[in-house]
C-alpha atoms as a PDB file:
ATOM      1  CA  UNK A   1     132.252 136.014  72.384  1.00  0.00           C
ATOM      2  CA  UNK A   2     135.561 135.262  74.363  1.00  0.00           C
ATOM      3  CA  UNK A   3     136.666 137.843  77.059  1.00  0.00           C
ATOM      4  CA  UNK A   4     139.731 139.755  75.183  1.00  0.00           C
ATOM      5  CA  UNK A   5     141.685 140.660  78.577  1.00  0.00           C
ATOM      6  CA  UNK A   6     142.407 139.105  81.915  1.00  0.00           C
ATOM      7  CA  UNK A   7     140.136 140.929  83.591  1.00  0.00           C
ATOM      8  CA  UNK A   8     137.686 139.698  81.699  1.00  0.00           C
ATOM      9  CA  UNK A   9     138.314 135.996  81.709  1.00  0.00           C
ATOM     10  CA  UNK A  10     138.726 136.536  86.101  1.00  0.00           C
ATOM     11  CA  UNK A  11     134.930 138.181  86.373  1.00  0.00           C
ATOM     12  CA  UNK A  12     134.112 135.657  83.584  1.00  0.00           C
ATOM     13  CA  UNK A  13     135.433 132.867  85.580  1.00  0.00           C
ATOM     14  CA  UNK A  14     134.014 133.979  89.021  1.00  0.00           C
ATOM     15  CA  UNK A  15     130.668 134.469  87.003  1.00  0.00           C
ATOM     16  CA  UNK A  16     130.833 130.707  86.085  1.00  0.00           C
ATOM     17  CA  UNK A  17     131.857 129.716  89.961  1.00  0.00           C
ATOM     18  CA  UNK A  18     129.173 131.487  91.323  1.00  0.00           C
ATOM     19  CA  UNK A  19     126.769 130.066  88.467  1.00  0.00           C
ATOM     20  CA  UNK A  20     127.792 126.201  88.876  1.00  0.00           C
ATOM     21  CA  UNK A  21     127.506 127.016  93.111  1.00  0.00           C
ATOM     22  CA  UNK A  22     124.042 128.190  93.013  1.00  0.00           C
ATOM     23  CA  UNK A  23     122.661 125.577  90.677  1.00  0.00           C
ATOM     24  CA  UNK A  24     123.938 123.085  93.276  1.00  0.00           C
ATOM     25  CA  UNK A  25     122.899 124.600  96.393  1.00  0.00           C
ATOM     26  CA  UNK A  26     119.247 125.417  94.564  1.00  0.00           C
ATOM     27  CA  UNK A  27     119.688 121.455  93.473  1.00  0.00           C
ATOM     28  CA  UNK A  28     120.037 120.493  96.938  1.00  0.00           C
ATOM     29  CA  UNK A  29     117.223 122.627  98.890  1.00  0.00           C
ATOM     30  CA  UNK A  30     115.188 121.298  96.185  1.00  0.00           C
ATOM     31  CA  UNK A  31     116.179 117.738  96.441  1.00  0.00           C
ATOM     32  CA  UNK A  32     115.691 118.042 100.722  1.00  0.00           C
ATOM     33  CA  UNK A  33     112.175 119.326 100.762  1.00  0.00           C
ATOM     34  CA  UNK A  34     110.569 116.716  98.648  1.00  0.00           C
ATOM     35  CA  UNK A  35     113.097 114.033 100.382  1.00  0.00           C
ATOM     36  CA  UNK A  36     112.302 114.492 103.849  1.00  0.00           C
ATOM     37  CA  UNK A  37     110.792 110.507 105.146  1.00  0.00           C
ATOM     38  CA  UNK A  38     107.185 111.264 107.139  1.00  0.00           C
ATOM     39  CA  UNK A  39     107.009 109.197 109.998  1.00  0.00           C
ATOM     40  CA  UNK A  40     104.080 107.304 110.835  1.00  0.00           C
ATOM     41  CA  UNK A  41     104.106 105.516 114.265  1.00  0.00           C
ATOM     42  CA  UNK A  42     101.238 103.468 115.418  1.00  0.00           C
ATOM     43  CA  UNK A  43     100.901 102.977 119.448  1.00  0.00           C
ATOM     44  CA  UNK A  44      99.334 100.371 120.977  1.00  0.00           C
ATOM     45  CA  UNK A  45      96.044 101.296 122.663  1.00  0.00           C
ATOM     46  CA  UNK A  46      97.253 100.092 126.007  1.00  0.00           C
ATOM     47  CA  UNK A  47     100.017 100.593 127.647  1.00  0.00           C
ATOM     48  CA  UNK A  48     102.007  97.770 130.087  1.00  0.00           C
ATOM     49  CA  UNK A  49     103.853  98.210 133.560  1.00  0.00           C
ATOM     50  CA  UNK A  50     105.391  94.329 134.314  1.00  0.00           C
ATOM     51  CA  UNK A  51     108.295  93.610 135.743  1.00  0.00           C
ATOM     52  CA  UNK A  52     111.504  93.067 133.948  1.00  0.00           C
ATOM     53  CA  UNK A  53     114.358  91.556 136.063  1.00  0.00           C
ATOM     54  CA  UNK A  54     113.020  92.275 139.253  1.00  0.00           C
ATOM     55  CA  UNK A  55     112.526  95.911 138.347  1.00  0.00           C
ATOM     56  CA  UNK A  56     108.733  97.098 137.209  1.00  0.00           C
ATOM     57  CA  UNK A  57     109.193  98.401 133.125  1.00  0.00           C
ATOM     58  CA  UNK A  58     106.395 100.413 131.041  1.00  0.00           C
ATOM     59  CA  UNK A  59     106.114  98.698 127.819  1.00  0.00           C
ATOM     60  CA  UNK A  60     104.776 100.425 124.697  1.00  0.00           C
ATOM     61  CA  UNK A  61     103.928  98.541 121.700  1.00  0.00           C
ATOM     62  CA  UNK A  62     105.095 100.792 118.430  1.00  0.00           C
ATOM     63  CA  UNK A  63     104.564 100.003 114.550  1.00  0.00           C
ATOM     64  CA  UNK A  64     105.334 101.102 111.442  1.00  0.00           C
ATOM     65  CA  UNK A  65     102.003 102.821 110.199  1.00  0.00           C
ATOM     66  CA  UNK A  66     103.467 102.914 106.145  1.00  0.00           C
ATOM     67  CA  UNK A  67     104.009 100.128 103.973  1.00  0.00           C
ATOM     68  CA  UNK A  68     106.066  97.664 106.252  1.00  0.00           C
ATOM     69  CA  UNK A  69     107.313  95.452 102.287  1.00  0.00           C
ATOM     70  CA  UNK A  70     110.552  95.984 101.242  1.00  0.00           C
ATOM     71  CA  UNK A  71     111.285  94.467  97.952  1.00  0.00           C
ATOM     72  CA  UNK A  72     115.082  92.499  97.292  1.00  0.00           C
ATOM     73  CA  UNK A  73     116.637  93.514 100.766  1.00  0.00           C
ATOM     74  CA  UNK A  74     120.190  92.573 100.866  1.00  0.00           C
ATOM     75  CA  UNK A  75     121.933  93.206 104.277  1.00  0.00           C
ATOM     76  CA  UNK A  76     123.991  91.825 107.004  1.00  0.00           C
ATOM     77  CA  UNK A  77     122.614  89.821 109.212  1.00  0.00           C
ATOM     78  CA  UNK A  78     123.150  89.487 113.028  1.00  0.00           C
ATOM     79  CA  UNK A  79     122.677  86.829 115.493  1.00  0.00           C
ATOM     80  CA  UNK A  80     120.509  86.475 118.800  1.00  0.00           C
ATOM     81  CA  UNK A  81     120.906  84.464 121.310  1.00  0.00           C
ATOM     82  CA  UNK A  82     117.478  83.427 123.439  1.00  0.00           C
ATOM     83  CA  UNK A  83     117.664  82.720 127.324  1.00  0.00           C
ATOM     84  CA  UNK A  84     115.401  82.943 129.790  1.00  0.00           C
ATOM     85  CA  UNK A  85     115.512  85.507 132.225  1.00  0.00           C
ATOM     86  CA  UNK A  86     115.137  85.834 136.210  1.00  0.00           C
ATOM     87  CA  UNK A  87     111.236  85.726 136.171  1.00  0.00           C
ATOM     88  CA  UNK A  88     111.156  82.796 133.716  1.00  0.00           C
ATOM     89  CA  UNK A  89     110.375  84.551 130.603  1.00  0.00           C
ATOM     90  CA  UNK A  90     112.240  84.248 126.988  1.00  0.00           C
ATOM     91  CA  UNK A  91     114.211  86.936 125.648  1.00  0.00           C
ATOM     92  CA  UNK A  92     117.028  87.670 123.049  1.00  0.00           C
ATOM     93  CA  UNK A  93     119.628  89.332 123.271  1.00  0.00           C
ATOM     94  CA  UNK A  94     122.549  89.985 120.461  1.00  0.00           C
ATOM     95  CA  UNK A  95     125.406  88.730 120.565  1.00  0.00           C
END
């Protein structure tokens, strides 16, 4: 079957835009719901209030509650440079 006029191979075209369109967008919505990362944060049971330069800081300890392994990482890597600060105390800082 091959459209015999113009008209035909336009609404045949448009028929085949709109066809190819929806596929992807129904692709997509699909591919988002069952993508979406759940996060699962672990807090420490305490939290801190010390002083950090002079100024008193709330520290919160987080984690990663999923599996922390991550098989054959390859990435760039970036340097840290460790002083001591104004109360005495190591800490790193990039560079």
């Amino acid at each position: 079957m091959v459209p015999a006029t113009r008209y035909g191979h336009v609404i045949s075209a448009i028929e085949i835009i709109c066809g190819v369109v929806y596929t992807a967008v129904v692709t997509g919505v699909i591919f988002i719901r069952f993508s979406k990362p759940k996060a699962k944060i672990v807090y420490a049971e305490r939290p801190v209030v010390a002083n950090h330069n002079g100024v008193p800081t709330l520290m919160i300890r987080i984690a990663n509650g999923r599996n922390p392994h991550v098989g054959r990482c390859v990435g760039p890597a970036q340097r840290a440079d460790i002083g001591i600060d104004s109360e005495g105390q190591d800490f790193s800082q990039d560079v």
